[in-house]
PDB file of N, CA and C in Angstrom:
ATOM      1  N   UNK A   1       0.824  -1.192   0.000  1.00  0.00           N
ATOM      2  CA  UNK A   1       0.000   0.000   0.000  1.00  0.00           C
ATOM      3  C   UNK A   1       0.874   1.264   0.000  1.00  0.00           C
ATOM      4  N   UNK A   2       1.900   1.337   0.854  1.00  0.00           N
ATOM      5  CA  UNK A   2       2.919   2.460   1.237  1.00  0.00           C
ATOM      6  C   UNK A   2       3.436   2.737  -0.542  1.00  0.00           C
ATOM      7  N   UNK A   3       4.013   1.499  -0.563  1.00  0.00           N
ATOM      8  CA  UNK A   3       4.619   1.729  -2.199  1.00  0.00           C
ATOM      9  C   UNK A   3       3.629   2.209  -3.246  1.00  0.00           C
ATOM     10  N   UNK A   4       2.616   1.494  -3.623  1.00  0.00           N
ATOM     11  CA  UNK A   4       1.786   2.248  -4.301  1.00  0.00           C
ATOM     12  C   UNK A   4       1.515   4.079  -3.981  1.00  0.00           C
ATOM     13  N   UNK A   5       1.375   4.105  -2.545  1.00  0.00           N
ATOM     14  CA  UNK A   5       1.377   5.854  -2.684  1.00  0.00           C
ATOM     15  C   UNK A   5       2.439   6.425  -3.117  1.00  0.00           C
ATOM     16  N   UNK A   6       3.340   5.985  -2.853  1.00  0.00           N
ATOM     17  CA  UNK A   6       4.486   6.951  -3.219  1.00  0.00           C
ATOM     18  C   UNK A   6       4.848   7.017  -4.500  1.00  0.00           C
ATOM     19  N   UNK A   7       4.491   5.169  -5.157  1.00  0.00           N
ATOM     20  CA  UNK A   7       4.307   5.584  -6.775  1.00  0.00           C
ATOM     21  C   UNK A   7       3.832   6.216  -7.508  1.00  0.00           C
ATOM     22  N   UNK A   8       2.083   6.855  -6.534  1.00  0.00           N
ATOM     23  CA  UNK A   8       1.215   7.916  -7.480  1.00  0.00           C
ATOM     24  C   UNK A   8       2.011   9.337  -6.879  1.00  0.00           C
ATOM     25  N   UNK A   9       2.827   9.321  -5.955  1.00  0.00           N
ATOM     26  CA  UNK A   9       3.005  10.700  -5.777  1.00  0.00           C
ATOM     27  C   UNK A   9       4.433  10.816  -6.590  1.00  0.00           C
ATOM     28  N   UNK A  10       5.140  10.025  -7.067  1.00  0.00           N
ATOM     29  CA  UNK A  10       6.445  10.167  -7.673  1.00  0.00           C
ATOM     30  C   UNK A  10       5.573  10.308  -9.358  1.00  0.00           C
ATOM     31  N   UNK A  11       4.813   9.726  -9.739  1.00  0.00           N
ATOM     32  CA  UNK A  11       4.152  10.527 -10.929  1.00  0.00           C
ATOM     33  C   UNK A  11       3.941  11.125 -11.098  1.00  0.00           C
ATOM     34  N   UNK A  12       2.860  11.835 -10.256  1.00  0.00           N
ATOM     35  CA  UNK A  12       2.463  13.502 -10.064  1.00  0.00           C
ATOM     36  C   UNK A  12       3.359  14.508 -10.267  1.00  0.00           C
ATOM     37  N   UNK A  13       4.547  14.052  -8.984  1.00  0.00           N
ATOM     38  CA  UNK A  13       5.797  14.876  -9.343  1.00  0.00           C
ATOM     39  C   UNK A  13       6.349  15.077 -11.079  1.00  0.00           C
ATOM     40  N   UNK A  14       6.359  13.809 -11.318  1.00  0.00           N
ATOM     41  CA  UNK A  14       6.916  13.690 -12.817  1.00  0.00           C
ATOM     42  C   UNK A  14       6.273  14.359 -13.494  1.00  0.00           C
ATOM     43  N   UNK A  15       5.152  14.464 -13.594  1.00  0.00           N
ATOM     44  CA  UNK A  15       4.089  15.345 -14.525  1.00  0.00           C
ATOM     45  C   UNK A  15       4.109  16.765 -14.132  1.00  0.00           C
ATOM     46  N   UNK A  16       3.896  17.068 -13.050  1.00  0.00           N
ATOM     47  CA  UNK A  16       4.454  18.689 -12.529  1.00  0.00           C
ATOM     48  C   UNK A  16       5.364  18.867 -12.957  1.00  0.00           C
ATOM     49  N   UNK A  17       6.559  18.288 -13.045  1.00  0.00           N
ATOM     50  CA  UNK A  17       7.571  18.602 -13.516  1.00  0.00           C
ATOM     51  C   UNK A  17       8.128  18.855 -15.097  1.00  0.00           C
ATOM     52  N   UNK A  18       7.434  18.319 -15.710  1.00  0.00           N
ATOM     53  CA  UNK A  18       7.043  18.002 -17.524  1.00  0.00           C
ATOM     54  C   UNK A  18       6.515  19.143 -17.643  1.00  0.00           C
ATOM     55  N   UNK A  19       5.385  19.723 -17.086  1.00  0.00           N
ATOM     56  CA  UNK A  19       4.591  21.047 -17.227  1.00  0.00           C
ATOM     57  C   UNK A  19       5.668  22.231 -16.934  1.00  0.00           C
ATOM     58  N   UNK A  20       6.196  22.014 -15.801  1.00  0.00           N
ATOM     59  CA  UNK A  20       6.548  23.263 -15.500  1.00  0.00           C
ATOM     60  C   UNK A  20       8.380  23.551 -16.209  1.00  0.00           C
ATOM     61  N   UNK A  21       8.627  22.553 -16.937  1.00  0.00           N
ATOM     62  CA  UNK A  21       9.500  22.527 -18.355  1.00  0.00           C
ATOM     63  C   UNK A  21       9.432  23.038 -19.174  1.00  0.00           C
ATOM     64  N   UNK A  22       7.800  23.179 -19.617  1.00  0.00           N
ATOM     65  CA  UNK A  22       7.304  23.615 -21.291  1.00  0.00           C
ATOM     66  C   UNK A  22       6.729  25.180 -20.586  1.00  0.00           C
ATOM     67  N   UNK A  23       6.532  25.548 -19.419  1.00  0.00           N
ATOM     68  CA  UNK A  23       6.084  27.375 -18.841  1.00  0.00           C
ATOM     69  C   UNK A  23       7.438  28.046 -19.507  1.00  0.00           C
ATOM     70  N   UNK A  24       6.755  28.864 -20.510  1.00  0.00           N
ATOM     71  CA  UNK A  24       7.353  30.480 -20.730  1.00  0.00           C
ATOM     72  C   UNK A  24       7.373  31.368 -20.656  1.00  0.00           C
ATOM     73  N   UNK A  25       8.250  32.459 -19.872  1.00  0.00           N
ATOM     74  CA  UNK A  25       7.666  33.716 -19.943  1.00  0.00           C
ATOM     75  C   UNK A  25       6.755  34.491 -21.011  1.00  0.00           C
ATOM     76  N   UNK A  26       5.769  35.322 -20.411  1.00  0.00           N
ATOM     77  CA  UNK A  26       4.647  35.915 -21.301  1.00  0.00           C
ATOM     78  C   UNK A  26       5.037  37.183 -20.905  1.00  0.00           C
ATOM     79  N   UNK A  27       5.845  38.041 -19.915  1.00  0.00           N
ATOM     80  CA  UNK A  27       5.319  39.249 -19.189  1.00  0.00           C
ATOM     81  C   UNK A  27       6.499  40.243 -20.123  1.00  0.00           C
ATOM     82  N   UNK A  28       5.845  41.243 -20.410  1.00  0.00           N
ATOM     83  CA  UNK A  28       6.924  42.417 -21.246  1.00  0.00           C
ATOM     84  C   UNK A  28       7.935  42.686 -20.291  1.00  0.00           C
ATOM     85  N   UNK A  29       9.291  42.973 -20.875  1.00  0.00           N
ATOM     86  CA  UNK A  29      10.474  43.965 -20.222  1.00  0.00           C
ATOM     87  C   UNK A  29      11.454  42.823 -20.444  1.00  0.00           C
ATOM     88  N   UNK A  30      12.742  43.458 -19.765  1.00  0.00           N
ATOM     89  CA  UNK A  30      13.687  42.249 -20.060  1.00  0.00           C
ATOM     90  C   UNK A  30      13.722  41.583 -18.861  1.00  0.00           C
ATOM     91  N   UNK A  31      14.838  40.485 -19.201  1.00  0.00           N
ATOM     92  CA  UNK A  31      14.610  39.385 -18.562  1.00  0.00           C
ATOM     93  C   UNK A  31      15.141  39.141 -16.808  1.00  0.00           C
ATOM     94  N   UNK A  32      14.298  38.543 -16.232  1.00  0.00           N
ATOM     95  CA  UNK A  32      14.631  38.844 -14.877  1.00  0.00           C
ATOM     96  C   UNK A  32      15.740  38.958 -13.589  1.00  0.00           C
ATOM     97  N   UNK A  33      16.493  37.983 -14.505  1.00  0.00           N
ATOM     98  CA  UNK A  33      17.466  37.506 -13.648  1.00  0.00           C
ATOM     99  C   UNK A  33      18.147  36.261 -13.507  1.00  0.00           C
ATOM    100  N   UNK A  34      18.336  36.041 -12.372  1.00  0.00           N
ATOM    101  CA  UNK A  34      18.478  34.821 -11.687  1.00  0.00           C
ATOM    102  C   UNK A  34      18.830  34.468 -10.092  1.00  0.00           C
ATOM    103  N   UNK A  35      19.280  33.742  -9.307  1.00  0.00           N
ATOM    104  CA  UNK A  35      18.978  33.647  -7.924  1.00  0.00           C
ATOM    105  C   UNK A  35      19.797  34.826  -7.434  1.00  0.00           C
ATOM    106  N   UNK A  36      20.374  35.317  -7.937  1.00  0.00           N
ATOM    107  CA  UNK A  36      21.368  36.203  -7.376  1.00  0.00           C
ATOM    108  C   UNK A  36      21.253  37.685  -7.137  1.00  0.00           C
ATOM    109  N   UNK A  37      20.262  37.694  -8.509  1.00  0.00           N
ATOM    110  CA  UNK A  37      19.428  39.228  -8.800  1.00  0.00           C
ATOM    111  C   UNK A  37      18.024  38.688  -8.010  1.00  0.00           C
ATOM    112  N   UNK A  38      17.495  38.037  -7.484  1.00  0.00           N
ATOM    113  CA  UNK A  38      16.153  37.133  -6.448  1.00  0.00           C
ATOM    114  C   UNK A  38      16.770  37.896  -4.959  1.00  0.00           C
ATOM    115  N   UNK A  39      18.115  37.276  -4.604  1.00  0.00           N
ATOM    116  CA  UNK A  39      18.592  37.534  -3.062  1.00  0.00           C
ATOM    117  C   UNK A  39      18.807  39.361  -3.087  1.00  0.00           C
ATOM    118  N   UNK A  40      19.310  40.127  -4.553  1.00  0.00           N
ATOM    119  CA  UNK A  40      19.455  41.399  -3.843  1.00  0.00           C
ATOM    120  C   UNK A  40      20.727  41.064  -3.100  1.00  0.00           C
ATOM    121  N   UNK A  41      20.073  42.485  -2.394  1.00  0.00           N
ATOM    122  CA  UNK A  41      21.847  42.849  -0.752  1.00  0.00           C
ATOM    123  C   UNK A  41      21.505  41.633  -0.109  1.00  0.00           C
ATOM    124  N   UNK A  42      20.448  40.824  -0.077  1.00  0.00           N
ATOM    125  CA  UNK A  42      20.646  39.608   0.643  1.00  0.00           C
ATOM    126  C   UNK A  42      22.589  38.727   0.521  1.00  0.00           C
ATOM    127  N   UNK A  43      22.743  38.758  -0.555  1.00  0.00           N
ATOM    128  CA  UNK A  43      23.889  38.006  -0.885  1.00  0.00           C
ATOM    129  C   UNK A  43      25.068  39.216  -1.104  1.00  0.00           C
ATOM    130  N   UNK A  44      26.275  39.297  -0.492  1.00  0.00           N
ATOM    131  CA  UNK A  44      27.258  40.007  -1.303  1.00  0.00           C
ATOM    132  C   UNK A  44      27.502  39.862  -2.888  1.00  0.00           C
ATOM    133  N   UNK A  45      27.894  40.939  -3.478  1.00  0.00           N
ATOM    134  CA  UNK A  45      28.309  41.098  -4.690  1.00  0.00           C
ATOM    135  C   UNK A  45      28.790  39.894  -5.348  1.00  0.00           C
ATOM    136  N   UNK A  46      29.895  39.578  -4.818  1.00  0.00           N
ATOM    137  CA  UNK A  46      31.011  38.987  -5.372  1.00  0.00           C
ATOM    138  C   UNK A  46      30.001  37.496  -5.678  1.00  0.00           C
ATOM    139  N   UNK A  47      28.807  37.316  -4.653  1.00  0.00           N
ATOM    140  CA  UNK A  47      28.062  35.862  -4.982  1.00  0.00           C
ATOM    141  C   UNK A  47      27.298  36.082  -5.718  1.00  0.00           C
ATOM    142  N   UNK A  48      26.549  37.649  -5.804  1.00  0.00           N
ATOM    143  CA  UNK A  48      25.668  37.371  -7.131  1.00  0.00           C
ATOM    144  C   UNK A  48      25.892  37.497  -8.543  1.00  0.00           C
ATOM    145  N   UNK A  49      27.099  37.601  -8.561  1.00  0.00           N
ATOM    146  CA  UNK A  49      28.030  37.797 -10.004  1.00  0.00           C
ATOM    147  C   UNK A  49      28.107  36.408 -10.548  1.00  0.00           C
ATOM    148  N   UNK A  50      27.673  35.164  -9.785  1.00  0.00           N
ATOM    149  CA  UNK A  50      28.330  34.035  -9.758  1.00  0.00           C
ATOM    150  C   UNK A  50      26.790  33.061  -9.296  1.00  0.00           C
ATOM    151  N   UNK A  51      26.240  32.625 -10.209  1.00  0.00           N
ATOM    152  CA  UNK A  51      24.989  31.721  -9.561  1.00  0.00           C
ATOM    153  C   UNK A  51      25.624  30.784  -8.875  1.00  0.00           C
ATOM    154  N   UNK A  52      26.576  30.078  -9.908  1.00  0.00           N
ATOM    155  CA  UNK A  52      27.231  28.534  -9.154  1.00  0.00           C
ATOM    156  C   UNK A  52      28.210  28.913  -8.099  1.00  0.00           C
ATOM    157  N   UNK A  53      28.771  30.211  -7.757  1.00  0.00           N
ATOM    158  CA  UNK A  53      29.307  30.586  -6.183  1.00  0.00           C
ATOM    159  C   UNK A  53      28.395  30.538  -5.718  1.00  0.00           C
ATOM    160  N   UNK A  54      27.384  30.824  -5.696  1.00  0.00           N
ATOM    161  CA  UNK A  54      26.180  31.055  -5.358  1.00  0.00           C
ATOM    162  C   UNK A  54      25.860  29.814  -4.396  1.00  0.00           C
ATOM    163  N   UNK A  55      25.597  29.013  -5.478  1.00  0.00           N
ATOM    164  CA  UNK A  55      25.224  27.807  -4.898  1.00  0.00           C
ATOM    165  C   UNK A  55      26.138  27.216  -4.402  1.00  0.00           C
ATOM    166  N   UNK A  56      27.228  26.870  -4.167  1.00  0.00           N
ATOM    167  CA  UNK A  56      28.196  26.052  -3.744  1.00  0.00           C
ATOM    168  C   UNK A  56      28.374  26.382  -2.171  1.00  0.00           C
ATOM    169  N   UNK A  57      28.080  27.902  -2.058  1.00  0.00           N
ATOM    170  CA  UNK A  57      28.061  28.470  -0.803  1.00  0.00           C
ATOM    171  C   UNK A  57      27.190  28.421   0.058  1.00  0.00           C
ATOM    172  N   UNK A  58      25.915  28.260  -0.653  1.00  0.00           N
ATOM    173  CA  UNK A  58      24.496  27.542  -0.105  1.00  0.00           C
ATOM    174  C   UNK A  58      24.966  26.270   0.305  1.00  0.00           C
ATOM    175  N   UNK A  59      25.324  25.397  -0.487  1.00  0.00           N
ATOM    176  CA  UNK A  59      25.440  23.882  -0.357  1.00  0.00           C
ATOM    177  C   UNK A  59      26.536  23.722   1.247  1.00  0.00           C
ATOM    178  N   UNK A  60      27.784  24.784   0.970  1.00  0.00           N
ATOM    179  CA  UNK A  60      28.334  24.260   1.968  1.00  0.00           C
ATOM    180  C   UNK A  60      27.628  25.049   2.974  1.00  0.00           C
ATOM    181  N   UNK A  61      27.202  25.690   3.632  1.00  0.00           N
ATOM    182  CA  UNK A  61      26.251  26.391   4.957  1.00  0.00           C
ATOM    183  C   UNK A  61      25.688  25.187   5.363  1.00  0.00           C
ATOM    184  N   UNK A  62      24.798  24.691   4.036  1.00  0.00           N
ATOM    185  CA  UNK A  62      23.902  23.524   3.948  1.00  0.00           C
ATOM    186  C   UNK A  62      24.686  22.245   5.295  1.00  0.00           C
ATOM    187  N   UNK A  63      25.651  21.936   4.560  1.00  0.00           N
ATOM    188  CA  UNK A  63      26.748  20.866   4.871  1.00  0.00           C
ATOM    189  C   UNK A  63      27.453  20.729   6.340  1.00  0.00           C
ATOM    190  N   UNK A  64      27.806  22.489   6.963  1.00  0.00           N
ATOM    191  CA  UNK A  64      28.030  22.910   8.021  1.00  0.00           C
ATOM    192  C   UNK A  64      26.725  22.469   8.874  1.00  0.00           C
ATOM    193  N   UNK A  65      25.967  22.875   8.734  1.00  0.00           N
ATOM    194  CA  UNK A  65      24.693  22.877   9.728  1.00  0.00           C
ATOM    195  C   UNK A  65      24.512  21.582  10.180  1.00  0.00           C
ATOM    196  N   UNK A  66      24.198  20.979   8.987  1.00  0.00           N
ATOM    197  CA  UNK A  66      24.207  19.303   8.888  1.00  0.00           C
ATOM    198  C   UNK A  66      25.403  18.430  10.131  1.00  0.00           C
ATOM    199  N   UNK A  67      26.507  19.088  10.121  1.00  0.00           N
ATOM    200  CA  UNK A  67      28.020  18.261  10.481  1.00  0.00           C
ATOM    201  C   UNK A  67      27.567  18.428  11.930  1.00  0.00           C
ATOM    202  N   UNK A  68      27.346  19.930  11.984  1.00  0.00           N
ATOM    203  CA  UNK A  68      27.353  20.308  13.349  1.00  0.00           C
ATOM    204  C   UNK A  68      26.082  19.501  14.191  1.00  0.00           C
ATOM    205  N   UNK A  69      24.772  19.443  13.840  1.00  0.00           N
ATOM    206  CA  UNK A  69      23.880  19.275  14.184  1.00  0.00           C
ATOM    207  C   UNK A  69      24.113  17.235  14.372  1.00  0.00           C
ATOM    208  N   UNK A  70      25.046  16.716  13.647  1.00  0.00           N
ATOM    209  CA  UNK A  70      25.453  15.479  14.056  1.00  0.00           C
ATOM    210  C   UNK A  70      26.514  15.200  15.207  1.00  0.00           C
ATOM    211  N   UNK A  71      27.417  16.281  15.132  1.00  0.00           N
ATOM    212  CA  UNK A  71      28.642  16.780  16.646  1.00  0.00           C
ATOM    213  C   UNK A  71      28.088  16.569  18.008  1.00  0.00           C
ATOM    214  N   UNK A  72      26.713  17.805  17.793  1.00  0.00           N
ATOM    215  CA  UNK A  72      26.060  17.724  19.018  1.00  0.00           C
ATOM    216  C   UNK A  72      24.988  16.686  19.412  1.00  0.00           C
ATOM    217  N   UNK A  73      24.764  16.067  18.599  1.00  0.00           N
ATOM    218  CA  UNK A  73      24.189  14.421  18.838  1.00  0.00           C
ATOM    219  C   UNK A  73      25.290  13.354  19.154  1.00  0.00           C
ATOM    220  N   UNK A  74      26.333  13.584  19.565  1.00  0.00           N
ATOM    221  CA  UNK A  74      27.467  13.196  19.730  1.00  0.00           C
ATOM    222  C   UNK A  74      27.420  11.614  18.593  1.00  0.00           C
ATOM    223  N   UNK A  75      27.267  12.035  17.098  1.00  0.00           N
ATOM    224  CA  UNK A  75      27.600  11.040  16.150  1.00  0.00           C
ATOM    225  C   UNK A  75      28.191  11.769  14.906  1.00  0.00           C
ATOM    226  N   UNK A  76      29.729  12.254  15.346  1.00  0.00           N
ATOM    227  CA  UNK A  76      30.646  13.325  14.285  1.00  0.00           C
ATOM    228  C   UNK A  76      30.565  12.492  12.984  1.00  0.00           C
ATOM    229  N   UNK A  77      30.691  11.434  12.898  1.00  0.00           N
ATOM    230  CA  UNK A  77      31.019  11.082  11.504  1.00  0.00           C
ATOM    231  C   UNK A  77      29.697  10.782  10.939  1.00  0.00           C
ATOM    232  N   UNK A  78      28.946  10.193  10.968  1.00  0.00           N
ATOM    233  CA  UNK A  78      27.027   9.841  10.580  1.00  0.00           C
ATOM    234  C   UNK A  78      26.846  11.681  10.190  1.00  0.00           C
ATOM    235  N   UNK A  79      26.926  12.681  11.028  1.00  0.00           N
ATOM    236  CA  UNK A  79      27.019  13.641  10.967  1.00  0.00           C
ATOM    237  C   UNK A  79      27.824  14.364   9.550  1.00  0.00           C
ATOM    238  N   UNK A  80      28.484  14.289   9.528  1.00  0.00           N
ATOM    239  CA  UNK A  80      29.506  14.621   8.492  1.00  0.00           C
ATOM    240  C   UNK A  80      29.173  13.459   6.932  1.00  0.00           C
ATOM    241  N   UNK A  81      28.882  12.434   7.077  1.00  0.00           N
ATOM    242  CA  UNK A  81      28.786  11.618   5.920  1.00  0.00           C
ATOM    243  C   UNK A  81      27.204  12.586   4.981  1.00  0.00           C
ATOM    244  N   UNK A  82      26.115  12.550   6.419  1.00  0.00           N
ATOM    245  CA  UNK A  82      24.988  13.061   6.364  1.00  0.00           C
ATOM    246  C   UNK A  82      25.300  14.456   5.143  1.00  0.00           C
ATOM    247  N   UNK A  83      26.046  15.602   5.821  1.00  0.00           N
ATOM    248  CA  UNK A  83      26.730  16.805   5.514  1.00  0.00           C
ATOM    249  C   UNK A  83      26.841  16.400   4.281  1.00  0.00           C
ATOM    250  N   UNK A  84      27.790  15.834   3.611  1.00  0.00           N
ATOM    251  CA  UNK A  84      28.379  15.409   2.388  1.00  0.00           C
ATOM    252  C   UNK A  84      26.926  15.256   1.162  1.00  0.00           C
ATOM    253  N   UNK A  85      26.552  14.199   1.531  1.00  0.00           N
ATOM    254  CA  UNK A  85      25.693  13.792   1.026  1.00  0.00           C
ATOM    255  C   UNK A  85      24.764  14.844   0.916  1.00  0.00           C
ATOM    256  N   UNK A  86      24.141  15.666   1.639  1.00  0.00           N
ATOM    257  CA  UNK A  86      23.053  16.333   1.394  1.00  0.00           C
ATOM    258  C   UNK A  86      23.542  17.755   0.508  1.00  0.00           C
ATOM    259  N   UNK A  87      24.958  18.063   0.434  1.00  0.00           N
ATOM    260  CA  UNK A  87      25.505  19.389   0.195  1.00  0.00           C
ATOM    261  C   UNK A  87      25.740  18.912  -1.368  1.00  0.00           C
ATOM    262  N   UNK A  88      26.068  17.340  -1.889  1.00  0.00           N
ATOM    263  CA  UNK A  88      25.854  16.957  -3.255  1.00  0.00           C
ATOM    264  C   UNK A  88      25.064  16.493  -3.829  1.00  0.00           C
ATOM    265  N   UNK A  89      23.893  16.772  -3.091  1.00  0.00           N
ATOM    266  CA  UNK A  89      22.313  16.565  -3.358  1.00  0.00           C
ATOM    267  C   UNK A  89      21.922  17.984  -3.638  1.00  0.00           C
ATOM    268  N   UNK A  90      22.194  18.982  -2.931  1.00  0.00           N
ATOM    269  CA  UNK A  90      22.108  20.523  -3.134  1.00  0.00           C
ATOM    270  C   UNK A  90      22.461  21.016  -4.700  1.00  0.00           C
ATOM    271  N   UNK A  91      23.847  20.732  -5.119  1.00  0.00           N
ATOM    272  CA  UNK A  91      24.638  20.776  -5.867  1.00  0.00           C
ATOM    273  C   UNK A  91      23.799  20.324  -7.136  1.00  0.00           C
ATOM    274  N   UNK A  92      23.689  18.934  -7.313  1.00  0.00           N
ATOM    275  CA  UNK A  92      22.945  18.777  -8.142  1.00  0.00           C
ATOM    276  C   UNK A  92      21.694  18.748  -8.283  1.00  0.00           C
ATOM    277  N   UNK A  93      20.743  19.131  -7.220  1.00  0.00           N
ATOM    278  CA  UNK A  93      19.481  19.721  -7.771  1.00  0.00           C
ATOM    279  C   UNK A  93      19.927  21.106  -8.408  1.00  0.00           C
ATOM    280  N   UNK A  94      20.544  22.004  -8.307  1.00  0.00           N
ATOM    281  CA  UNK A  94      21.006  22.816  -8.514  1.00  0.00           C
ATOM    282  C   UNK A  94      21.013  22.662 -10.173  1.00  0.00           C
ATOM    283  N   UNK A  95      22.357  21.840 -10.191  1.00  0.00           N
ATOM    284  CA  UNK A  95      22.811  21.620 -12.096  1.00  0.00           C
ATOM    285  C   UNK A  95      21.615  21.588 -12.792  1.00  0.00           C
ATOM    286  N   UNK A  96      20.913  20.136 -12.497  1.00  0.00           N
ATOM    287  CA  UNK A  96      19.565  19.807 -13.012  1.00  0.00           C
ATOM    288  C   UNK A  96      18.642  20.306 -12.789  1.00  0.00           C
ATOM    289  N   UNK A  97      18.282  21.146 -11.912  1.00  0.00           N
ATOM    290  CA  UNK A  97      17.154  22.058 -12.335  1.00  0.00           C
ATOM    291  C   UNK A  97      17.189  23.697 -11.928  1.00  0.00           C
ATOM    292  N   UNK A  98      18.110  23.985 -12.205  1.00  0.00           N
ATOM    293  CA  UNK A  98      18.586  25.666 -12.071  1.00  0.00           C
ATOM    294  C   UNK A  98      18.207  26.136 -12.991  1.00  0.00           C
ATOM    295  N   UNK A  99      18.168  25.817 -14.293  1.00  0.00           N
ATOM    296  CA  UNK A  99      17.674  26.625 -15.136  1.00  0.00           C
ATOM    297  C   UNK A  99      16.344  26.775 -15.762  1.00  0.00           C
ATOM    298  N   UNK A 100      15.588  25.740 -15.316  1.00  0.00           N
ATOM    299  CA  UNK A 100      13.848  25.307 -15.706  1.00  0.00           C
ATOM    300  C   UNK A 100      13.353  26.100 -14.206  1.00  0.00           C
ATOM    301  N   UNK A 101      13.976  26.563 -13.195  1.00  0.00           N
ATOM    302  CA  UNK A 101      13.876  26.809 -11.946  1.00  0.00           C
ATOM    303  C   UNK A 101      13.579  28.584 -12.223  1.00  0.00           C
ATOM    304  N   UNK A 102      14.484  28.879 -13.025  1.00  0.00           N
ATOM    305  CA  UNK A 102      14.881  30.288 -13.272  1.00  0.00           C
ATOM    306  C   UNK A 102      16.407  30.900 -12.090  1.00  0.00           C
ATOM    307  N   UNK A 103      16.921  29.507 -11.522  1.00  0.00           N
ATOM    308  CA  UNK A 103      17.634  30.243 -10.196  1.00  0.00           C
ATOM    309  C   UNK A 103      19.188  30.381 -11.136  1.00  0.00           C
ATOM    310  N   UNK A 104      19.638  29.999 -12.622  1.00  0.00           N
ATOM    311  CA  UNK A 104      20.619  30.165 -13.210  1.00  0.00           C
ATOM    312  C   UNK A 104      20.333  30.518 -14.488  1.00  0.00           C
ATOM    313  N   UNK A 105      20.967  31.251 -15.213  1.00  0.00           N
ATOM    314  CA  UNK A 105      20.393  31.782 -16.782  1.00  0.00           C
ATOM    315  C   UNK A 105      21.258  31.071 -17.695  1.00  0.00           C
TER     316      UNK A 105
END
């Protein structure tokens, strides 16, 4: 039963995702941006010049939080593998969908 739901919800996804592939901008002026021109003074300069600094710097914050939050569960390495893993999960949602996303031009 479990599997079957998650099979109709991993379709759904798939199909949301097919749709929101083929969305084009309609709205006059030029073009918007990307995550970097999104954050503003949120982000220093030097990161919004740079989507993929951008992101890499996300990913590692990402990765930090992660390490630490395994330290103080006193399990450093589960912690840190965790970190890894989720900061090249970041990364490549990033590659693969940064630009259907609008967060890279």
């Amino acid at each position: 039963m479990t599997a079957a739901v998650g099979a109709i919800a991993l379709g759904w996804a798939t199909l949301t995702l097919v749709h929101a592939l083929r969305l084009r901008p309609k709205a006059p002026g030029p073009a918007v941006g990307d995550l970097g021109t999104d954050l503003g003074r949120l982000a220093p300069e030097r990161l919004r010049s740079s989507p993929w600094r951008l992101a890499l710097v996300i990913a590692g914050l990402v990765a930090i939080c992660i390490a630490l939050a395994g330290v103080a569960q006193a399990d450093a390495y589960d912690g840190v593998a965790r970190a890894l893993v989720d900061a090249t999960a970041c990364i490549a949602g990033f590659a693969l969908l940064g630009r259907p996303l609008g967060m890279r031009a």
